[in-house]
Protein backbone atom coordinates (compact mmCIF):
# COMPACT_ATOMS: atom_id res chain seq x y z
CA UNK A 1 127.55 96.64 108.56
CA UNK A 2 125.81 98.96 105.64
CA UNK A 3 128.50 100.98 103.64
CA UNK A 4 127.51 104.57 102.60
CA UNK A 5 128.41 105.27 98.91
CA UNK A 6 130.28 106.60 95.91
CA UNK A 7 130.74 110.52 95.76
CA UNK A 8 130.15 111.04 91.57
CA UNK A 9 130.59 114.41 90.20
CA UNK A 10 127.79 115.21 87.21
CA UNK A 11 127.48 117.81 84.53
CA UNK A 12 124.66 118.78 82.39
CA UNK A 13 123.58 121.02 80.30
CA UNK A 14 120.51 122.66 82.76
CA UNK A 15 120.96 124.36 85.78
CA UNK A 16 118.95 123.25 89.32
CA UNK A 17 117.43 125.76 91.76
CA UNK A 18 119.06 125.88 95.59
CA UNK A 19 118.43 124.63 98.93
CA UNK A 20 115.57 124.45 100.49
CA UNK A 21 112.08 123.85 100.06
CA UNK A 22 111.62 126.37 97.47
CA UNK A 23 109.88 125.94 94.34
CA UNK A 24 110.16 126.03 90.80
CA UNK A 25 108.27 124.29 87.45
CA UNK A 26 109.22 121.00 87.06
CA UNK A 27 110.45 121.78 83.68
CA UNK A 28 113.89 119.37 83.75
CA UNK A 29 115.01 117.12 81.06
CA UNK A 30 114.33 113.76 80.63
CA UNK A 31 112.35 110.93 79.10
CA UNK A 32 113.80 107.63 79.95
CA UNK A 33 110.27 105.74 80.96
CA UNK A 34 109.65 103.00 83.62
CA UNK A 35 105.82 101.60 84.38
CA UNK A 36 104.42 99.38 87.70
CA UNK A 37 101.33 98.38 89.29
CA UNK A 38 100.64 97.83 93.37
CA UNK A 39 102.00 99.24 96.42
CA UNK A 40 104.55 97.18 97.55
CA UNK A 41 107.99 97.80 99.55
CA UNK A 42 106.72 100.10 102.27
CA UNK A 43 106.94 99.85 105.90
CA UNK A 44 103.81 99.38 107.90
CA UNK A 45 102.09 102.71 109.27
CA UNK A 46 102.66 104.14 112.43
CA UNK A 47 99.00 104.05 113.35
CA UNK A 48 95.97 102.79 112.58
CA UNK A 49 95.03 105.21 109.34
CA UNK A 50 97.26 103.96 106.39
CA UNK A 51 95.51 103.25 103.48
CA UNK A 52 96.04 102.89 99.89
CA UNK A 53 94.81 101.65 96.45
CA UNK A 54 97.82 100.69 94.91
CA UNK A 55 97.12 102.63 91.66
CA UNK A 56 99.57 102.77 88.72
CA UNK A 57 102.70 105.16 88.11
CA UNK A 58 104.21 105.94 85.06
CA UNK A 59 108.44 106.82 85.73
CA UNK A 60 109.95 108.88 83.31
CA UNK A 61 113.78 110.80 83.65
CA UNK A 62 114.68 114.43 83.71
CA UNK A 63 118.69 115.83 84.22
CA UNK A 64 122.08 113.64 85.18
CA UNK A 65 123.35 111.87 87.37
CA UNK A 66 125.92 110.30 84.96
CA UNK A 67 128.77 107.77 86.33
CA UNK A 68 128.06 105.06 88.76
CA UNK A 69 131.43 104.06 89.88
CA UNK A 70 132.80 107.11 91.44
CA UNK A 71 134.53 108.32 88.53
CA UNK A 72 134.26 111.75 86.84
CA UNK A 73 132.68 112.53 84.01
CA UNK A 74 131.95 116.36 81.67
CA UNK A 75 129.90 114.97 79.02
CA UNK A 76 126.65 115.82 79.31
CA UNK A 77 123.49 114.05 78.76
CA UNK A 78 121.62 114.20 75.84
CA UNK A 79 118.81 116.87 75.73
CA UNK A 80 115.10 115.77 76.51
CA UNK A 81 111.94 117.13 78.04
CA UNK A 82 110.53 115.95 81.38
CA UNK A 83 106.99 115.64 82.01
CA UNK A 84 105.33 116.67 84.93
CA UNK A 85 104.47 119.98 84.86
CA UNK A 86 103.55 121.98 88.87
CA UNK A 87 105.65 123.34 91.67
CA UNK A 88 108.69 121.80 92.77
CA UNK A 89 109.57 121.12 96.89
CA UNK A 90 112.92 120.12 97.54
CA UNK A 91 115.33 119.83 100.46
CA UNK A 92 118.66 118.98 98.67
CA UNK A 93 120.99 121.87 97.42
CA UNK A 94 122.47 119.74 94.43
CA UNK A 95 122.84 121.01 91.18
CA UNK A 96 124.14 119.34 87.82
CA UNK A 97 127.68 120.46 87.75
CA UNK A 98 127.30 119.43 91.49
CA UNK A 99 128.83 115.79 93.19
CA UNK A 100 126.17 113.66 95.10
CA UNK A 101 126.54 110.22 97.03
CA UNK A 102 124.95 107.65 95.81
CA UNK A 103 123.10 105.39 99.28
CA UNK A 104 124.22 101.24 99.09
CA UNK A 105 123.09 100.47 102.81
CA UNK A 106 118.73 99.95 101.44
CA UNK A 107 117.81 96.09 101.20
CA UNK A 108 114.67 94.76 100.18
CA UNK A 109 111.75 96.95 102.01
CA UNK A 110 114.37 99.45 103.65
CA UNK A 111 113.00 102.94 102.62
CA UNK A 112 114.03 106.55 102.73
CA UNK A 113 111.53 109.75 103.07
CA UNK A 114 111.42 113.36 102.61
CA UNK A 115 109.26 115.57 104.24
CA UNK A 116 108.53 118.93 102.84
CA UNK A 117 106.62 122.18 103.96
CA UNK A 118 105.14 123.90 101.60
CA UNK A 119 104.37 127.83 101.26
CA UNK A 120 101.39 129.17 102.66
CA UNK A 121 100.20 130.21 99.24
CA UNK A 122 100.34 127.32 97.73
CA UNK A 123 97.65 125.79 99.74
CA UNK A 124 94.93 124.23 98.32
CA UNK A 125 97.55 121.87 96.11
CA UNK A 126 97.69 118.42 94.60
CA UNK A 127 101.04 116.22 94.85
CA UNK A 128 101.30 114.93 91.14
CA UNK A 129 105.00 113.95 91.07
CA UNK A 130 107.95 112.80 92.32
CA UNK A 131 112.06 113.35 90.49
CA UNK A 132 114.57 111.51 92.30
CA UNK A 133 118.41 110.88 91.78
CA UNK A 134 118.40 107.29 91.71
CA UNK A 135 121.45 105.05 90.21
CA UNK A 136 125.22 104.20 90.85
CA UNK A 137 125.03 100.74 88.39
CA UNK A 138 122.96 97.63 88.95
CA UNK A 139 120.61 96.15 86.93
CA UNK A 140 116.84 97.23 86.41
CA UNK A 141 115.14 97.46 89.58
CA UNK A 142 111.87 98.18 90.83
CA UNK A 143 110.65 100.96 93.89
CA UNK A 144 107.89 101.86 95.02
CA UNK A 145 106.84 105.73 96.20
CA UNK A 146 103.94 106.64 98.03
CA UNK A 147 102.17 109.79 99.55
CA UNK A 148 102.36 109.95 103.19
CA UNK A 149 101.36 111.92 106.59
CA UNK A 150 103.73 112.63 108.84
CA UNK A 151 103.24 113.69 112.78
CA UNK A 152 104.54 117.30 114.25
CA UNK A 153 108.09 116.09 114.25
CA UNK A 154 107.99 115.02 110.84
CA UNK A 155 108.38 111.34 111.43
CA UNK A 156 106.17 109.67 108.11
CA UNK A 157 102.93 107.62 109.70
CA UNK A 158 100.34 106.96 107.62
CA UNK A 159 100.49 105.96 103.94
CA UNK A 160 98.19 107.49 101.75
CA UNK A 161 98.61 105.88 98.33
CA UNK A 162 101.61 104.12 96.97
CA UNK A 163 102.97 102.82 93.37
CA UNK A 164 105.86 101.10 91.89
CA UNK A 165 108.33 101.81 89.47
CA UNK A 166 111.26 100.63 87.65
CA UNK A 167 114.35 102.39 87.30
CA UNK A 168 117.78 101.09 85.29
CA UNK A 169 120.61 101.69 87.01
CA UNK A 170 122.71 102.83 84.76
CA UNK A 171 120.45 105.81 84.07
CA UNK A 172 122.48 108.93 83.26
CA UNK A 173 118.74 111.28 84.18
CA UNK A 174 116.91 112.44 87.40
CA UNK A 175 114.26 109.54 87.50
CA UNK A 176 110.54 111.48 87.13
CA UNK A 177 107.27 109.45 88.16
CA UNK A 178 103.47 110.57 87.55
CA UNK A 179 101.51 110.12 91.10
CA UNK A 180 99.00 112.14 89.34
CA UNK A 181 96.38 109.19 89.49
CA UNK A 182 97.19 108.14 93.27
CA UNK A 183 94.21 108.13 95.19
CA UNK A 184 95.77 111.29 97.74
CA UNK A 185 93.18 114.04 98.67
CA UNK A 186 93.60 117.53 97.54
CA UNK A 187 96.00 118.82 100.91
CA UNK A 188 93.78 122.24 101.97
CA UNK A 189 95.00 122.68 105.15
CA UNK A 190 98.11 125.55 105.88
CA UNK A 191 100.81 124.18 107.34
CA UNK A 192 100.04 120.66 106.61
CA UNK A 193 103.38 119.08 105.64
CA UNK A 194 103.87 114.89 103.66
CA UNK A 195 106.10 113.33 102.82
CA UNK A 196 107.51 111.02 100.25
CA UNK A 197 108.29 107.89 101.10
CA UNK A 198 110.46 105.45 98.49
CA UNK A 199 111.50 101.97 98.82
CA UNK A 200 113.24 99.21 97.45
CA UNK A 201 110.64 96.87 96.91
CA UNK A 202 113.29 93.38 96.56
CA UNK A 203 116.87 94.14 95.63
CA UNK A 204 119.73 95.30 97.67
CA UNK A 205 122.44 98.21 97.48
CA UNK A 206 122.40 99.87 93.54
CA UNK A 207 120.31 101.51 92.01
CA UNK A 208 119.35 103.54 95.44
CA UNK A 209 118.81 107.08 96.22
CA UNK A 210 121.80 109.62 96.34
CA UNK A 211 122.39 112.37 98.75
CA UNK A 212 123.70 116.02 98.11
CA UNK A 213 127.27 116.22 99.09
CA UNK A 214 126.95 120.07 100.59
CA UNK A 215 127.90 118.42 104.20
CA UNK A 216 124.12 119.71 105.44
CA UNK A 217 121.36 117.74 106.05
CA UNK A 218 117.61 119.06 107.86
CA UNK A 219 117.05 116.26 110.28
CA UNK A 220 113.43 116.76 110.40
CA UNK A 221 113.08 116.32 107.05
CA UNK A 222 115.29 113.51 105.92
CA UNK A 223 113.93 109.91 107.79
CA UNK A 224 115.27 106.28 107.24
CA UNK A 225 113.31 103.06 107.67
CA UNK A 226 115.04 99.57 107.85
CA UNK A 227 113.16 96.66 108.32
CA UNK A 228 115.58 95.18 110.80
CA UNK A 229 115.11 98.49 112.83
CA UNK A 230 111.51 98.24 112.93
CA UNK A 231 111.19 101.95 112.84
CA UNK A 232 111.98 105.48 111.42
CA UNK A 233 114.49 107.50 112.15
CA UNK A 234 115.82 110.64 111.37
CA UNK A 235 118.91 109.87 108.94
CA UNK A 236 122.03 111.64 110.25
CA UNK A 237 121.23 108.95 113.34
CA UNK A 238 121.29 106.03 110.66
CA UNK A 239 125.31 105.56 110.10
CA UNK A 240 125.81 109.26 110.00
CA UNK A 241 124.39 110.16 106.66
CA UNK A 242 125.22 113.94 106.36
CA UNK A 243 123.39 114.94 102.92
CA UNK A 244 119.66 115.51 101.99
CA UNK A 245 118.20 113.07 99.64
CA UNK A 246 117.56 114.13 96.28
CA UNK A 247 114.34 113.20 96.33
CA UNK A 248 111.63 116.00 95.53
CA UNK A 249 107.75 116.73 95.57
CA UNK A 250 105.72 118.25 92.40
CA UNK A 251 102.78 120.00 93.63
CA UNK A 252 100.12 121.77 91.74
CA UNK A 253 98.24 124.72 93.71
CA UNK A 254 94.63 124.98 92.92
């Protein structure tokens, strides 16, 4: 039986914008770095369209988390810049001075996704990032994140491009990561949502994802995948989980 996680409380010394796909520049603090090559980790497509080059992604950190073992901490971390620079999509509502849950139920290949709708006007736009809240201890692990499509319910089914990462699990920063040079098509079309997909590629429980602890989650856009399942499904039917994964999109409109 997988065990949801630690509830850590996190300060810092910048301030996050709320709930909701809205955006923002992806102007956070950070600079821890992580490299990898391939796509590995992710679960096979839904159809018969997934594709992918396996290009290279460059991680890097922005803002907290801090602790990984539940406790609380109020010192902050110390001030950096983050990299990628474009529009940032988001589901989750936390916030540094804000507690998150940190996920221990993903084993090798078990992933996690976000789906996100952007704005009318931001169409024609690249996706050129991705700034997760990964950590709660462990060693140095590697994940991989990749581009996908997803059908009218949201459900991901198609990978577009995918790369790997390494993260350190006793990170006290928002982990950032570069999909700048995947090979994913300029999205054109209105109302065309993706989503992110991330994996563990061969470790189990920490470092994983965390959820925001605001007792919300959108279904539609929040979508487990467990090997031993065999299929995706929307997370507050996988054990309950009640948050939205911090796990955002940086866009850049045209």
């Amino acid at each position: 039986m997988h065990r949801l996680t630690l509830v850590m409380a996190l300060a810092a010394m910048l301030a996050c914008p709320a709930d909701g796909d809205d955006t923002t520049q992806a102007d956070d603090s950070g600079s821890a770095t992580g490299t990898g090559t391939g796509s590995t980790g992710t679960p096979p497509a839904t159809d018969d369209t997934a594709s992918g080059t396996g290009s290279t992604g460059n991680g890097s950190t922005t803002a907290p988390p801090e602790t990984s073992d539940g406790s609380t901490t109020d010192e902050p971390p110390p001030e950096t810049t983050g990299g990628l620079e474009g529009d940032v999509l988001r589901n989750d509502s936390w916030t540094p001075t804000d507690a998150l849950v940190w996920q221990s139920w993903p084993g090798p290949d078990d992933c996690w996704a976000s789906v996100f709708s952007p704005d009318n006007a931001q169409y024609p736009f690249d996706v050129v990032g991705a700034v997760a809240a990964i950590g709660g201890g462990g060693g140095t692990e590697t994940f991989s994140v990749g581009v996908w499509e997803v059908d009218n319910q949201g459900m991901p089914t198609a990978e577009i491009d995918s790369t790997t990462f390494q993260v350190d699990g006793g990170t006290m920063a928002l982990t950032e990561v570069d999909l700048g040079g995947l090979a994913v098509p300029t999205f054109t079309m209105m109302n065309q949502d993706f989503a992110l997909v991330m994996c563990h590629t061969d470790h189990m429980g920490a470092p994983s994802i965390a959820i925001d602890a605001d007792g919300t989650v959108d279904a539609s856009h929040n979508w487990v995948y467990q090997q031993v399942m065999g299929s995706w499904v929307q997370s507050p039917d996988f054990f309950g989980i009640d948050g939205d994964f911090i796990l955002r999109a940086v866009i850049m409109p045209m």
